[in-house]
C-alpha atoms as a PDB file:
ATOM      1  CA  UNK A   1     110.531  51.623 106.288  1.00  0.00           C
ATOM      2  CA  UNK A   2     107.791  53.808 107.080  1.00  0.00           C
ATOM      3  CA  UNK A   3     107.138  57.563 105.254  1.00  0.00           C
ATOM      4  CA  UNK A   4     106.369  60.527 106.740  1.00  0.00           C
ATOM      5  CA  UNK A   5     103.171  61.738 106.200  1.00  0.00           C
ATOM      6  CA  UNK A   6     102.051  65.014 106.230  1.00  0.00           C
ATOM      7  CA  UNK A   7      98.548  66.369 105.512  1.00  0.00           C
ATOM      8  CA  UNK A   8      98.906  70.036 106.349  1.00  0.00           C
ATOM      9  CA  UNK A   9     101.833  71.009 104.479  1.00  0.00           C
ATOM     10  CA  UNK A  10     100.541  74.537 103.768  1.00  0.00           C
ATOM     11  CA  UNK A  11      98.943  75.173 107.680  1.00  0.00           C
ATOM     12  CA  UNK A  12      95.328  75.522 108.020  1.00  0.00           C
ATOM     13  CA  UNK A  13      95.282  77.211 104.606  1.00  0.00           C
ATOM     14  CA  UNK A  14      94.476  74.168 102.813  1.00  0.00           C
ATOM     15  CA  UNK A  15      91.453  72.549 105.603  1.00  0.00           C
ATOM     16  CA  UNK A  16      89.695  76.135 104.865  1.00  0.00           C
ATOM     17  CA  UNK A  17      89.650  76.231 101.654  1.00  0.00           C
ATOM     18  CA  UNK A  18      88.788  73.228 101.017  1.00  0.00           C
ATOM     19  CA  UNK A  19      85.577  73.072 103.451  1.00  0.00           C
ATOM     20  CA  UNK A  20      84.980  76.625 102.027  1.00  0.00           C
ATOM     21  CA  UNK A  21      84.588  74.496  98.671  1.00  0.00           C
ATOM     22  CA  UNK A  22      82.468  71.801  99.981  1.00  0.00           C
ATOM     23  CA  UNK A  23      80.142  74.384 101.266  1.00  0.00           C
ATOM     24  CA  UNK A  24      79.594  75.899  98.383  1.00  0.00           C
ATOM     25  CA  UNK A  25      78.839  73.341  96.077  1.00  0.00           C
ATOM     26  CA  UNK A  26      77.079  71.187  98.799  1.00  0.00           C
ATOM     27  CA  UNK A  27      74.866  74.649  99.237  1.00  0.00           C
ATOM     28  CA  UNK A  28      74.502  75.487  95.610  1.00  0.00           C
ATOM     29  CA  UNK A  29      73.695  72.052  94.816  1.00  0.00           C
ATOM     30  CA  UNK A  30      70.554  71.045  97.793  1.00  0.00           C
ATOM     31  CA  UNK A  31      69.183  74.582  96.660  1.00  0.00           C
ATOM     32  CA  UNK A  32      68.835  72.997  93.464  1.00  0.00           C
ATOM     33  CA  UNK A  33      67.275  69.596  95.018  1.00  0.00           C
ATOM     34  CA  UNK A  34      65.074  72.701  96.588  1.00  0.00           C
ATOM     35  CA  UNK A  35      64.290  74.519  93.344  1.00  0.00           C
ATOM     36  CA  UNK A  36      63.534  70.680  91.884  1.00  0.00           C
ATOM     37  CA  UNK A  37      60.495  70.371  94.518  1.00  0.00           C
ATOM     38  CA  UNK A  38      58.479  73.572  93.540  1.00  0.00           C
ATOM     39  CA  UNK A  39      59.238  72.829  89.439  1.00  0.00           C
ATOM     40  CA  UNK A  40      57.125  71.620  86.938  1.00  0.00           C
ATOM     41  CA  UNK A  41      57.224  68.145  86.073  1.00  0.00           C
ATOM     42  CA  UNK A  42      59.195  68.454  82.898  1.00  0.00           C
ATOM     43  CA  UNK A  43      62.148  70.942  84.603  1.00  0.00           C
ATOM     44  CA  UNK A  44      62.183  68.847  87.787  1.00  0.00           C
ATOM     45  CA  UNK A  45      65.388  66.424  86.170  1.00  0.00           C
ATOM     46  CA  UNK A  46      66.981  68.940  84.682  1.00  0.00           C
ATOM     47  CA  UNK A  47      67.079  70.771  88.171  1.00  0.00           C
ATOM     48  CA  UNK A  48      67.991  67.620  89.967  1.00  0.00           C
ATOM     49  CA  UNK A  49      71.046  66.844  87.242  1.00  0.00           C
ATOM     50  CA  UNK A  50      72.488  70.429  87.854  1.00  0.00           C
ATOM     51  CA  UNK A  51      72.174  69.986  91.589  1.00  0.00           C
ATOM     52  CA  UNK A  52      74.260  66.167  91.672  1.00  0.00           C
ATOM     53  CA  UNK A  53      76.559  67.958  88.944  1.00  0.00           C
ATOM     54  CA  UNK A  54      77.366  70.807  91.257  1.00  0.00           C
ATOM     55  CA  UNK A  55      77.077  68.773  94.336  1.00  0.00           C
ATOM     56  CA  UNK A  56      79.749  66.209  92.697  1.00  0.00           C
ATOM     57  CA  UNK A  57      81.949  68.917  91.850  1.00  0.00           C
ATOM     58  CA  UNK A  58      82.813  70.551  94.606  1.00  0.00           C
ATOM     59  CA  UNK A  59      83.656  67.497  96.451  1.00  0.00           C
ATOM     60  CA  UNK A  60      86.032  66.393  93.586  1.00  0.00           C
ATOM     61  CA  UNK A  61      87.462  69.734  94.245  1.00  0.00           C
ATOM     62  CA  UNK A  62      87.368  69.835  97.975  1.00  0.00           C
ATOM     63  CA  UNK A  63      89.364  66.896  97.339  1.00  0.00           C
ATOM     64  CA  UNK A  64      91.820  68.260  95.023  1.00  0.00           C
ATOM     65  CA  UNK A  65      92.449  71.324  97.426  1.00  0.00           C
ATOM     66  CA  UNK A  66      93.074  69.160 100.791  1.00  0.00           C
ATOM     67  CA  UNK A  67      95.399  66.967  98.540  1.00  0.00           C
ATOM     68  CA  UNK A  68      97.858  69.595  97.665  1.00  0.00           C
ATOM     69  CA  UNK A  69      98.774  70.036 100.984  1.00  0.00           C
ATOM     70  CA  UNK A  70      99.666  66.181 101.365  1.00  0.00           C
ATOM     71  CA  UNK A  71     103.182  65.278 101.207  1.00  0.00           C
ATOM     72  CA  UNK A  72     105.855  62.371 101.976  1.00  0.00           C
ATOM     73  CA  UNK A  73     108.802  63.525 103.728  1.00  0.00           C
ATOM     74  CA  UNK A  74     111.062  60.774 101.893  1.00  0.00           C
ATOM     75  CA  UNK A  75     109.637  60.667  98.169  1.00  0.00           C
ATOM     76  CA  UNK A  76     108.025  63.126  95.597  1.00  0.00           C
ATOM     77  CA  UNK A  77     104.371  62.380  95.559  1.00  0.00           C
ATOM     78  CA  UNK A  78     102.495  62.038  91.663  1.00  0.00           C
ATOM     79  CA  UNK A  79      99.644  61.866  90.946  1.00  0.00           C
ATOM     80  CA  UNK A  80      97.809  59.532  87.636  1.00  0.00           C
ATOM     81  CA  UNK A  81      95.430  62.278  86.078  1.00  0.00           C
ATOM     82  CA  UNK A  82      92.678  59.702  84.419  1.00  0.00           C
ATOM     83  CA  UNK A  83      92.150  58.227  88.074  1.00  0.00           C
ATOM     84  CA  UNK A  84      91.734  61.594  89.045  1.00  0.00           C
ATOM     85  CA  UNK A  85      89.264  62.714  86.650  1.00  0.00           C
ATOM     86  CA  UNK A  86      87.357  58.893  86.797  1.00  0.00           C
ATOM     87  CA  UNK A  87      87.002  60.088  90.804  1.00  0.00           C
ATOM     88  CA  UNK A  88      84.800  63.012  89.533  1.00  0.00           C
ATOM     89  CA  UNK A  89      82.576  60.679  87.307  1.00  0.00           C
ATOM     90  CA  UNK A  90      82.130  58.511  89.935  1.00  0.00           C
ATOM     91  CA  UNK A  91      80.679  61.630  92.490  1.00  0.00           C
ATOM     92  CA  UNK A  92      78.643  62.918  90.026  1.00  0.00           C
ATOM     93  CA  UNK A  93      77.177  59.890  89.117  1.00  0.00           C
ATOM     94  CA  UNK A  94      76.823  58.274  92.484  1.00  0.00           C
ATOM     95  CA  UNK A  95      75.642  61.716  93.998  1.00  0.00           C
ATOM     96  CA  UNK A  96      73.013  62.114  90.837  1.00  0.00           C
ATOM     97  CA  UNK A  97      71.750  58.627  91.336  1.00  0.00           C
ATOM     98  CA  UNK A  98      70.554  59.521  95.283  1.00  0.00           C
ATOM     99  CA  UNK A  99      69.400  63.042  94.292  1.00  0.00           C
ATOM    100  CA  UNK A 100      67.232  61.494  91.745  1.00  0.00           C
ATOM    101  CA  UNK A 101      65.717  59.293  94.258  1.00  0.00           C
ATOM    102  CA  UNK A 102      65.025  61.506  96.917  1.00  0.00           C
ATOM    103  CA  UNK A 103      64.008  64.332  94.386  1.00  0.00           C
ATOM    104  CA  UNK A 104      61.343  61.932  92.913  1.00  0.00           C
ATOM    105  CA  UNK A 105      60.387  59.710  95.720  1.00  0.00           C
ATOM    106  CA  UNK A 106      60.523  61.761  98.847  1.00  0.00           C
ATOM    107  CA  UNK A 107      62.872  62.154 101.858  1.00  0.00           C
ATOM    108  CA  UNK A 108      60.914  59.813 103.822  1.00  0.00           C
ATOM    109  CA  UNK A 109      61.788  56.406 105.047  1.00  0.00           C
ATOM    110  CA  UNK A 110      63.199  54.046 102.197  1.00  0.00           C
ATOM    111  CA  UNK A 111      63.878  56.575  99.773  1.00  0.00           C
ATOM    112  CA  UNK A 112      66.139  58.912 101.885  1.00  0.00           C
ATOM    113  CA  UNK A 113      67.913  56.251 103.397  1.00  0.00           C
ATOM    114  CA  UNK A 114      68.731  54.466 100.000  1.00  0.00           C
ATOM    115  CA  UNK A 115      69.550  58.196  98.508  1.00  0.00           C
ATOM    116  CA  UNK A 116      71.630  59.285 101.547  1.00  0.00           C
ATOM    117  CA  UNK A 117      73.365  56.004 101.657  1.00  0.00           C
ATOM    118  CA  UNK A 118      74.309  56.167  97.713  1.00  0.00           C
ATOM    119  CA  UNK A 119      75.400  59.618  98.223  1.00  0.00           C
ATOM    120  CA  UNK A 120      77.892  59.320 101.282  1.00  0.00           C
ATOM    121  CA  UNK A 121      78.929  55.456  99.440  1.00  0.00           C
ATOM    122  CA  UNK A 122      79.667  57.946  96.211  1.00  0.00           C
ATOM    123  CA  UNK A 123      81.666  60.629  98.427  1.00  0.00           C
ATOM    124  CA  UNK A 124      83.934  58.117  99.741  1.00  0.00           C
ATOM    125  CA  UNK A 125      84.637  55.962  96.387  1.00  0.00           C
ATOM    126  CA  UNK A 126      85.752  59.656  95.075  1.00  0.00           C
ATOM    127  CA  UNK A 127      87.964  59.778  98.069  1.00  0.00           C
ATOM    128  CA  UNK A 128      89.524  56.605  97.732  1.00  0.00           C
ATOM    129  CA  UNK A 129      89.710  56.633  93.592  1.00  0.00           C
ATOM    130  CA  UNK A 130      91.369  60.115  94.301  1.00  0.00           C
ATOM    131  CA  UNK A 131      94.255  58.223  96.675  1.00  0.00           C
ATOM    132  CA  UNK A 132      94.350  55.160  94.128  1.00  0.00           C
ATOM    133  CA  UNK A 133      95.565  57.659  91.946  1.00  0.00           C
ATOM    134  CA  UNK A 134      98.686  58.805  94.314  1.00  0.00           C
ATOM    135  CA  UNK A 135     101.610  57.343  93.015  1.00  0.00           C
ATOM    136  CA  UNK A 136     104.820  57.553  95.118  1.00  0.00           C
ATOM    137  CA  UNK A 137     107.794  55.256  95.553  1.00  0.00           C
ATOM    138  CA  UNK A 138     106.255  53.451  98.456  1.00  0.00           C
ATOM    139  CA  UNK A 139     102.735  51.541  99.120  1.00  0.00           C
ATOM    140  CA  UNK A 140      99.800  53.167 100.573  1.00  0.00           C
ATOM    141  CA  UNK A 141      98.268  50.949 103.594  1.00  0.00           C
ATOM    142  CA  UNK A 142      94.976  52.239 105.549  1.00  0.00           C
ATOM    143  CA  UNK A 143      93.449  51.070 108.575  1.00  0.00           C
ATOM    144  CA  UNK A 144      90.337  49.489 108.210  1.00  0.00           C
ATOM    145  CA  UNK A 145      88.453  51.011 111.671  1.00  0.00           C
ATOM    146  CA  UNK A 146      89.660  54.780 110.585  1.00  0.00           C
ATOM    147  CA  UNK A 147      88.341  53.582 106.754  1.00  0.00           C
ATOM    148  CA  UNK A 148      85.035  52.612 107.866  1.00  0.00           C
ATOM    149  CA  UNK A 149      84.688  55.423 110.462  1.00  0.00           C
ATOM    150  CA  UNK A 150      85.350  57.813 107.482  1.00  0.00           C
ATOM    151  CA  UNK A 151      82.918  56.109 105.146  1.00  0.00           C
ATOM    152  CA  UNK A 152      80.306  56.630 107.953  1.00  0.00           C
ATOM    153  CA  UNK A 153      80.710  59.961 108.748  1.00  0.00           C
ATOM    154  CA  UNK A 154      80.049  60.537 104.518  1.00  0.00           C
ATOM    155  CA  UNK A 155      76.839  58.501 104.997  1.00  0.00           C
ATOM    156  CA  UNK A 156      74.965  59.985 108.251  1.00  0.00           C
ATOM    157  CA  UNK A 157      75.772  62.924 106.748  1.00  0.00           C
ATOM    158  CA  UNK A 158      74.762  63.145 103.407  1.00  0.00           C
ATOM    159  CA  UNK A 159      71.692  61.674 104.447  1.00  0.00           C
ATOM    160  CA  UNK A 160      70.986  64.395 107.158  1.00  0.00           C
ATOM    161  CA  UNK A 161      71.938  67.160 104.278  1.00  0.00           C
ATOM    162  CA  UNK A 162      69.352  65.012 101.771  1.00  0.00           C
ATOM    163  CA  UNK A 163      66.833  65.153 104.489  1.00  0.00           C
ATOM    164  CA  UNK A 164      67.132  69.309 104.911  1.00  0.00           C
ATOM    165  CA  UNK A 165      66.895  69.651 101.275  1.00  0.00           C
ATOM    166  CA  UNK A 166      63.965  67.238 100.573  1.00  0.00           C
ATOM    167  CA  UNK A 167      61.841  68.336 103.215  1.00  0.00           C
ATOM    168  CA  UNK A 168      62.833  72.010 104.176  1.00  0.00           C
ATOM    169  CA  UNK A 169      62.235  75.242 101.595  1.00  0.00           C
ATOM    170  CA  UNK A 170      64.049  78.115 103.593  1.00  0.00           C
ATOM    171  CA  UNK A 171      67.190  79.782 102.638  1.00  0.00           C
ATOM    172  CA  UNK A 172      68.972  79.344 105.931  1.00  0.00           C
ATOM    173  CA  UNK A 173      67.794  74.799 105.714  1.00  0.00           C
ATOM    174  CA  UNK A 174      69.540  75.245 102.428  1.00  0.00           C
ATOM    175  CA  UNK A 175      72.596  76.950 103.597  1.00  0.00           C
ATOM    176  CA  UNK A 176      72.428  74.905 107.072  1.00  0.00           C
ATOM    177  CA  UNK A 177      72.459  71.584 104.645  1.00  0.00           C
ATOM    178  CA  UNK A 178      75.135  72.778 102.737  1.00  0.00           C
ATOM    179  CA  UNK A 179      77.269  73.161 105.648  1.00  0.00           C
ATOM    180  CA  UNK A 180      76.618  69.961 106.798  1.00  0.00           C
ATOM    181  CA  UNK A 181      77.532  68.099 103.216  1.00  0.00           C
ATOM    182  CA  UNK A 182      80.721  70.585 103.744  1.00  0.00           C
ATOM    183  CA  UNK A 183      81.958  69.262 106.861  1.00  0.00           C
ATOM    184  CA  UNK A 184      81.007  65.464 105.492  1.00  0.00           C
ATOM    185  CA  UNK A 185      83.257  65.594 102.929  1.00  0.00           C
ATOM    186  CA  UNK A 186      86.078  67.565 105.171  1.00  0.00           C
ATOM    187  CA  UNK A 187      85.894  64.556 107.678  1.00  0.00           C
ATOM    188  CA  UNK A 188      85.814  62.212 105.095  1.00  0.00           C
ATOM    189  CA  UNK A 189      88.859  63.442 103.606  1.00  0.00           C
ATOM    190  CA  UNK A 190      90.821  64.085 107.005  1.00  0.00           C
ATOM    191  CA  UNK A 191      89.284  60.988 108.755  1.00  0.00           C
ATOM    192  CA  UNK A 192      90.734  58.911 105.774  1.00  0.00           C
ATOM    193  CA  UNK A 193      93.805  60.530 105.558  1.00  0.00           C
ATOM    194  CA  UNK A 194      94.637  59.417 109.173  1.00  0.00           C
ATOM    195  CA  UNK A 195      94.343  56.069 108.274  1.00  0.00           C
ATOM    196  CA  UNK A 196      97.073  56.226 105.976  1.00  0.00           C
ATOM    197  CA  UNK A 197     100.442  55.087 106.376  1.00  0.00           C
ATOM    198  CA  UNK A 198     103.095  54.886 103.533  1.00  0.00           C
ATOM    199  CA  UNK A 199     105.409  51.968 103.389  1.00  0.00           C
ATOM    200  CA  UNK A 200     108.343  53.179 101.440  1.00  0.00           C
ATOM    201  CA  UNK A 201     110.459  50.427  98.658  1.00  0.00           C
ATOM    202  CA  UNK A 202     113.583  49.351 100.266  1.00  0.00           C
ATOM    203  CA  UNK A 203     115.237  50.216  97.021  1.00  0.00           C
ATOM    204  CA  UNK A 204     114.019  54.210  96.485  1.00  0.00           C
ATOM    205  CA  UNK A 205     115.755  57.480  94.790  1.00  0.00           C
ATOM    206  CA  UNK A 206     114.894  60.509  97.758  1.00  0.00           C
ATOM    207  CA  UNK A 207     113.828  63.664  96.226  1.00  0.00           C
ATOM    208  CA  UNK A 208     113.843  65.673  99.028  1.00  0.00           C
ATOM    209  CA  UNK A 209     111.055  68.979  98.940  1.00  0.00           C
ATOM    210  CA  UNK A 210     109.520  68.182  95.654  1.00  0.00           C
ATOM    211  CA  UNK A 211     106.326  68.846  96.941  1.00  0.00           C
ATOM    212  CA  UNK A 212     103.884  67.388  94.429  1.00  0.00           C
ATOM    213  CA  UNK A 213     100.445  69.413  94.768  1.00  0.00           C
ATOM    214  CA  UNK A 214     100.773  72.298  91.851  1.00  0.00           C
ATOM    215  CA  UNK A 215     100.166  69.525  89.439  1.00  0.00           C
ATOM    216  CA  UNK A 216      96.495  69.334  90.897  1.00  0.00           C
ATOM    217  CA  UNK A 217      96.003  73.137  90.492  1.00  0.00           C
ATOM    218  CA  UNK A 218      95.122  72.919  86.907  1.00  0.00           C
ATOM    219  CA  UNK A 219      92.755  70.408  87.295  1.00  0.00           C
ATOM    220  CA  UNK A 220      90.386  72.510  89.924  1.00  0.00           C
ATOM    221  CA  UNK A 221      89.703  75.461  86.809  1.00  0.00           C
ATOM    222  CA  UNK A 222      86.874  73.486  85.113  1.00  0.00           C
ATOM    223  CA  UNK A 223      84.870  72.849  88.094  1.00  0.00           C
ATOM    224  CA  UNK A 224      85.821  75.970  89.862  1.00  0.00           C
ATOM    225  CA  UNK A 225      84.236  77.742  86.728  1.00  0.00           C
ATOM    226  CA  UNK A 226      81.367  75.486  86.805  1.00  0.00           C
ATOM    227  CA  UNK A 227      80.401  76.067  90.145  1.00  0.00           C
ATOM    228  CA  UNK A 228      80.292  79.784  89.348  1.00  0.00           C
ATOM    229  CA  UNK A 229      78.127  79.450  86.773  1.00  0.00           C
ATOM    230  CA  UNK A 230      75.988  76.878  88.726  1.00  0.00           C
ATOM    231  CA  UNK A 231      75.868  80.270  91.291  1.00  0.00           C
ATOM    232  CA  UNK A 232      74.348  82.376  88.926  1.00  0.00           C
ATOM    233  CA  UNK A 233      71.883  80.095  87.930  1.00  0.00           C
ATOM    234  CA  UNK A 234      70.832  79.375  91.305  1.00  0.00           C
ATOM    235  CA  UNK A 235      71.367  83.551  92.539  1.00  0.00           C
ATOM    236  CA  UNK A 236      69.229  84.657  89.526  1.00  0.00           C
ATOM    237  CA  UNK A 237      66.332  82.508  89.189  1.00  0.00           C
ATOM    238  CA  UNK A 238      63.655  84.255  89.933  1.00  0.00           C
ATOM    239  CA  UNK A 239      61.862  81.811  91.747  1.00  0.00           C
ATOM    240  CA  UNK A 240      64.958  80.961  93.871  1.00  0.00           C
ATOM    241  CA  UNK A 241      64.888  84.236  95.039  1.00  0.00           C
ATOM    242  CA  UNK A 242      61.025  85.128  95.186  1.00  0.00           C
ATOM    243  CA  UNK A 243      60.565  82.088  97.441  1.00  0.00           C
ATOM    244  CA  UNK A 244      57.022  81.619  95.984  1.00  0.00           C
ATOM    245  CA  UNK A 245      56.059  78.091  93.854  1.00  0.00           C
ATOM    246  CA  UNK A 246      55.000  78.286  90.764  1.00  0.00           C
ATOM    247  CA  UNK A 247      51.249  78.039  89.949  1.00  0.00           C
ATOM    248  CA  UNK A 248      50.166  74.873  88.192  1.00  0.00           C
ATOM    249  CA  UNK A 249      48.011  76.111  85.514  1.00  0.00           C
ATOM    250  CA  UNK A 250      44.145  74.725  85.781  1.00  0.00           C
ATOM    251  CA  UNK A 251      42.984  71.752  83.814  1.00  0.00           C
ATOM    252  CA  UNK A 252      39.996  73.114  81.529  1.00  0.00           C
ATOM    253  CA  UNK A 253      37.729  70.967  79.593  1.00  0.00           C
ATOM    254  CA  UNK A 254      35.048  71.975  77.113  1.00  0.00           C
ATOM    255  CA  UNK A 255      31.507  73.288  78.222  1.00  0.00           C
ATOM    256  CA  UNK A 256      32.645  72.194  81.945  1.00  0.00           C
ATOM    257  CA  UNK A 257      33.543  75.595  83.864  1.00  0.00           C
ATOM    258  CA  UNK A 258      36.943  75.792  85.566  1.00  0.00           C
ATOM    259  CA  UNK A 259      35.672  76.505  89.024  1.00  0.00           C
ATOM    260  CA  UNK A 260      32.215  74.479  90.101  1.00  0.00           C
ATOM    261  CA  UNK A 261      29.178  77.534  90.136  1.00  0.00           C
ATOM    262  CA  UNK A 262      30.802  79.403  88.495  1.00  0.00           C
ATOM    263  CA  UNK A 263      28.343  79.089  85.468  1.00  0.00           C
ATOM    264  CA  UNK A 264      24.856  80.343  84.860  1.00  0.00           C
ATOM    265  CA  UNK A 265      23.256  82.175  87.715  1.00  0.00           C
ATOM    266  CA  UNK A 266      20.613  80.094  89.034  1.00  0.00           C
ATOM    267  CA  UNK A 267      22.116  76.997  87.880  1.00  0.00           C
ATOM    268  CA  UNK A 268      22.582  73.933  89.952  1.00  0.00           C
ATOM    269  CA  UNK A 269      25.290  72.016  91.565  1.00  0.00           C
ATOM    270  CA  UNK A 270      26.531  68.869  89.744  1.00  0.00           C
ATOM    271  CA  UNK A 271      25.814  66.033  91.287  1.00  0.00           C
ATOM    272  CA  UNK A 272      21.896  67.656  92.209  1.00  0.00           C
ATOM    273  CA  UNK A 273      18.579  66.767  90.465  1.00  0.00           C
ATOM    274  CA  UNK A 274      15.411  69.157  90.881  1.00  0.00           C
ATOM    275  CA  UNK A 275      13.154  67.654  93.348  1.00  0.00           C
ATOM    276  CA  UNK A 276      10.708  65.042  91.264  1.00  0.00           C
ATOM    277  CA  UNK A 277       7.392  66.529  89.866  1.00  0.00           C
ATOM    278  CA  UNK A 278       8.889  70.117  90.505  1.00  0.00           C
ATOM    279  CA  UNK A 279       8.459  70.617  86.950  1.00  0.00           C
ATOM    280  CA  UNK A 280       5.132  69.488  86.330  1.00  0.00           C
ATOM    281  CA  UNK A 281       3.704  71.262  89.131  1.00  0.00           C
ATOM    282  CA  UNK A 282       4.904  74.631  87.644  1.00  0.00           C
ATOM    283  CA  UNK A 283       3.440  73.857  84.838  1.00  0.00           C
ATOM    284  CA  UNK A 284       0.133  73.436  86.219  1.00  0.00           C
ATOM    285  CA  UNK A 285       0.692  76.602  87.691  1.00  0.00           C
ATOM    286  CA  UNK A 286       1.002  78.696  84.608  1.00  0.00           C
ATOM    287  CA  UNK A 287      -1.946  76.909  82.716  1.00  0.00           C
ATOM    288  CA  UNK A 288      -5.245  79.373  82.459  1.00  0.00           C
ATOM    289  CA  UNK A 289      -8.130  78.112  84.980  1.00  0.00           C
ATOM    290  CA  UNK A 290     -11.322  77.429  83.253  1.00  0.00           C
ATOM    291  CA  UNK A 291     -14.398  78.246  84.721  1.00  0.00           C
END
């Protein structure tokens, strides 16, 4: 016997919210991949970590929002916490790993199509850990095109979001790429959802309108709280909201002067010898004529 499923159980509220959430760590996160470009060498990871970290983070909880308003007509819906949490190591990680290579190599050719790829591949295993985790008394059966449509949607977009971030500086590219990671992980989550259909036991107990999604409330305070302190990290960095990069200070050696001319007056460029004889005939010069 087939379930009845139902993904909008509380309206429109739940899609909103949750692509609000997606937004905002998708943005928060690329203007860190931003911030990474104009740091120094030695603050460029840590930048890039607390970009995939916030980045990961509000998809596990974009997730976690859309879910509550899931629901099987015929059966209570649970939900097996570790999986849950295991969904969010597996963003963050997957998400970090194709930050890292486009903050470091570039989002150009190879790089941004192996870092866009990871990303979207690391949205979707989230997705799919996250509905592993849905227990119900019934099976969970997907449709392979709507799947694969879903997982493809993740990829062209996190790759176009990447792309913004690695090659665009502007406050509206960053907000413009946040929006589009957003409404990635929105479609992933609604694209996959469509390809589910629940295939209840023959042999069930119906617990009719024990709706299952408070339990995932809870989970959504540790990241929510992250992501606001993410935002003020991001809001009050001065350089974040200066817009300028920071100077690289000037390699100086001893007895070589930082800037070339800038030396003696009078005193010539490197790389210049004195015409030959020059010195000899000035010498001459200043010797007293006899008579």
């Amino acid at each position: 016997m087939q379930g009845t499923v139902d993904g909008f159980s509380y309206g429109m509220v739940t899609p909103l919210v949750a692509c609000l959430m997606a937004c905002l760590g998708g943005a928060l996160g690329l203007r860190c991949v931003i911030r990474a470009r104009r740091a120094a060498p030695a603050w460029r990871a840590g930048w890039l970590a607390l970009g995939s970290a916030t980045i990961g983070s509000g998809l596990w909880t974009t997730h976690l929002v859309a879910m509550t308003g899931f629901s099987v007509a015929e059966t209570s819906v649970h939900y097996d916490e570790p999986m849950i949490f295991a969904g969010l190591v597996v963003a963050v990680v997957m998400v970090g790993i194709g930050v890292f290579i486009v903050g470091h190599r570039g989002a150009t050719g190879v790089a941004l199509f192996t870092g866009g790829t990871v990303t979207g591949l690391g949205m979707a295993s989230m997705h799919y850990l996250g509905m592993a985790g849905t227990r119900l008394d019934g099976v969970l059966e997907y449709n392979t095109v709507t799947v694969a449509a879903s997982v493809a949607i993740a990829v062209v977009a996190a790759t176009a979001a990447l792309w913004a971030a690695g090659r665009r500086s502007g406050f509206l590219w960053s907000v413009g790429a946040g929006l589009v990671m957003g409404l990635a992980m929105v479609g992933l989550h609604y694209t996959g959802m469509a390809a589910v259909s629940v295939h209840l036991h023959a042999t069930r107990t119906v617990l009719a309108g024990d709706h299952s999604g408070s339990p995932l409330v809870p989970m959504m305070i540790g990241p929510l709280v992250f992501l606001c302190l993410a935002g003020a990290v991001v809001v009050f960095d001065p350089l974040m909201v200066m817009g300028r990069p920071e100077p690289a200070p000037a390699e100086r050696k001893p007895g070589v002067p930082a800037h070339p001319g800038s030396g003696r007056p009078g005193s010539a460029r490197p790389g210049r010898r004195p015409p030959s004889g020059a010195g000899h005939r000035d010498t001459r010069s200043r010797a007293p004529q006899r008579r």
